[in-house]
Protein backbone atom coordinates (compact mmCIF):
# COMPACT_ATOMS: atom_id res chain seq x y z
CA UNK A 1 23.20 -56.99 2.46
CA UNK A 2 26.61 -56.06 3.53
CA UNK A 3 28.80 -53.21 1.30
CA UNK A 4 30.93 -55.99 -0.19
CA UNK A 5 28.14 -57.71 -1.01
CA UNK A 6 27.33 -54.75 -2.95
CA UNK A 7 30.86 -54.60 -4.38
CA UNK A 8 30.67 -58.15 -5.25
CA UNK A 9 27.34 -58.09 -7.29
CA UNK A 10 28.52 -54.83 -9.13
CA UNK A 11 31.55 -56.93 -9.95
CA UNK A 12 30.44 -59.91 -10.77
CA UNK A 13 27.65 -58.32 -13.40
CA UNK A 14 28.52 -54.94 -14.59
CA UNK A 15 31.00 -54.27 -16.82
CA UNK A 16 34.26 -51.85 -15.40
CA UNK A 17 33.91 -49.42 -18.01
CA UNK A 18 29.52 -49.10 -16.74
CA UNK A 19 31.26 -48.44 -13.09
CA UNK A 20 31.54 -44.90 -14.04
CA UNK A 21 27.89 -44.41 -14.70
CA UNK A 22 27.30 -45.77 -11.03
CA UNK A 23 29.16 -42.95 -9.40
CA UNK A 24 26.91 -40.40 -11.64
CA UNK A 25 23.94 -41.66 -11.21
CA UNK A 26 24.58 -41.08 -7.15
CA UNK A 27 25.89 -38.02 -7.75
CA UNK A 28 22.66 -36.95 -10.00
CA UNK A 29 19.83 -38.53 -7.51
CA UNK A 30 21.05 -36.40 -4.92
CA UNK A 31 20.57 -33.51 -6.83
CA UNK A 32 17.48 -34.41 -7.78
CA UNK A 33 16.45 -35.35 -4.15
CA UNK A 34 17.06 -32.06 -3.29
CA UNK A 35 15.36 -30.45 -6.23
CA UNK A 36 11.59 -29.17 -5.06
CA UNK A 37 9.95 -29.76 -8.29
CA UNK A 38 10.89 -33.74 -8.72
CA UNK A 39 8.47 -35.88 -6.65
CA UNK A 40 10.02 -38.63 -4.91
CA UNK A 41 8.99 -41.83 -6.80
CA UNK A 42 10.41 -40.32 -10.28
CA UNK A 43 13.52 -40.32 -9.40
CA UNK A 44 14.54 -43.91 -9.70
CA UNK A 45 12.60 -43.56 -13.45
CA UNK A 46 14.60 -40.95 -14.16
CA UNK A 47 18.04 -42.57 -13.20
CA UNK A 48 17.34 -45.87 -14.71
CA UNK A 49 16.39 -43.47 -18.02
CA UNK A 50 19.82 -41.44 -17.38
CA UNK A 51 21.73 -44.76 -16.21
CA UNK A 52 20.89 -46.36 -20.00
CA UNK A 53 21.75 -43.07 -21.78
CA UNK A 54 25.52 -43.18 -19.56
CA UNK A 55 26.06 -46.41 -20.28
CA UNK A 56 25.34 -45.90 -24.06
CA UNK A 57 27.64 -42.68 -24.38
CA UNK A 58 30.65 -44.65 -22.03
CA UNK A 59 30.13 -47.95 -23.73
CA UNK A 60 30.15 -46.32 -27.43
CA UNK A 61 27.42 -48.32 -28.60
CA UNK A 62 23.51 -48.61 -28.46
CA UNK A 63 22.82 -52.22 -27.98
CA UNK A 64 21.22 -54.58 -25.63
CA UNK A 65 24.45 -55.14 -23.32
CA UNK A 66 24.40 -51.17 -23.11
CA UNK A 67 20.68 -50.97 -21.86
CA UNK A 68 21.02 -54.00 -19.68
CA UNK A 69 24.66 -52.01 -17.92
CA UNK A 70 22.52 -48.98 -17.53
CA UNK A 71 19.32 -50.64 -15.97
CA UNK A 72 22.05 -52.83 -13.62
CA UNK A 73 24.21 -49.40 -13.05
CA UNK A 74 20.61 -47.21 -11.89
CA UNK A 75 19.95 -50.51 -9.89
CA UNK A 76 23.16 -50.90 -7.99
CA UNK A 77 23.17 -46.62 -7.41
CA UNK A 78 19.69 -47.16 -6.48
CA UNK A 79 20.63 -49.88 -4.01
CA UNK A 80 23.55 -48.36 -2.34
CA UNK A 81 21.58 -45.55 -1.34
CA UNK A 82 18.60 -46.66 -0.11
CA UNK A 83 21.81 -48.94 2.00
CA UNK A 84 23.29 -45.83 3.44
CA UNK A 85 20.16 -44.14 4.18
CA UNK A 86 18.29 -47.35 6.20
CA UNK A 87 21.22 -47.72 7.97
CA UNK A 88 22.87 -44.80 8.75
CA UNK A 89 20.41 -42.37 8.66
CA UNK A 90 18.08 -42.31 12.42
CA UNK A 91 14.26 -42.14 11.42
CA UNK A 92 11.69 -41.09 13.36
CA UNK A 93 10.04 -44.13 15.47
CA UNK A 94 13.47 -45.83 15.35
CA UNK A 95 15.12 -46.74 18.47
């Protein structure tokens, strides 16, 4: 999967005011990367919880559309990083 095609699945299912909430939720998983006392696997838990809470407080409303933009918004944030780290980022054993 290409960046567009990352642009083109954000477009084509999250709402432009949820976009926001995607730039956030990058923003906070880095931070919590870096934190020591957040183990790896809860982060993704803890952005889909944050992503859902966002898209509430930007969307004005707490309804199923809301949940469903935050769950999509933590997924695409999710996505695009795990993206730019498997392909930019050189691992050891990689060639």
């Amino acid at each position: 999967m290409k960046e567009t095609d990352l642009l083109a699945l954000a477009n084509q299912y999250l709402l432009e005011e949820a976009l926001i909430v995607v730039v956030v939720l990058l923003v906070v998983g880095a931070m919590l990367k870096k934190t020591p006392l957040i183990a790896d696997w809860s982060i993704p838990w803890l952005l889909t919880g944050s992503g859902v809470g966002l898209a509430w407080g930007v969307m004005g409303v707490i309804s199923v559309q809301a949940t469903i933009q935050g769950i999509l918004a933590a997924g695409i944030a999710t996505l695009g990083h795990q993206l730019w780290k498997q392909t930019f980022q050189k691992r050891e054993g990689d060639q």
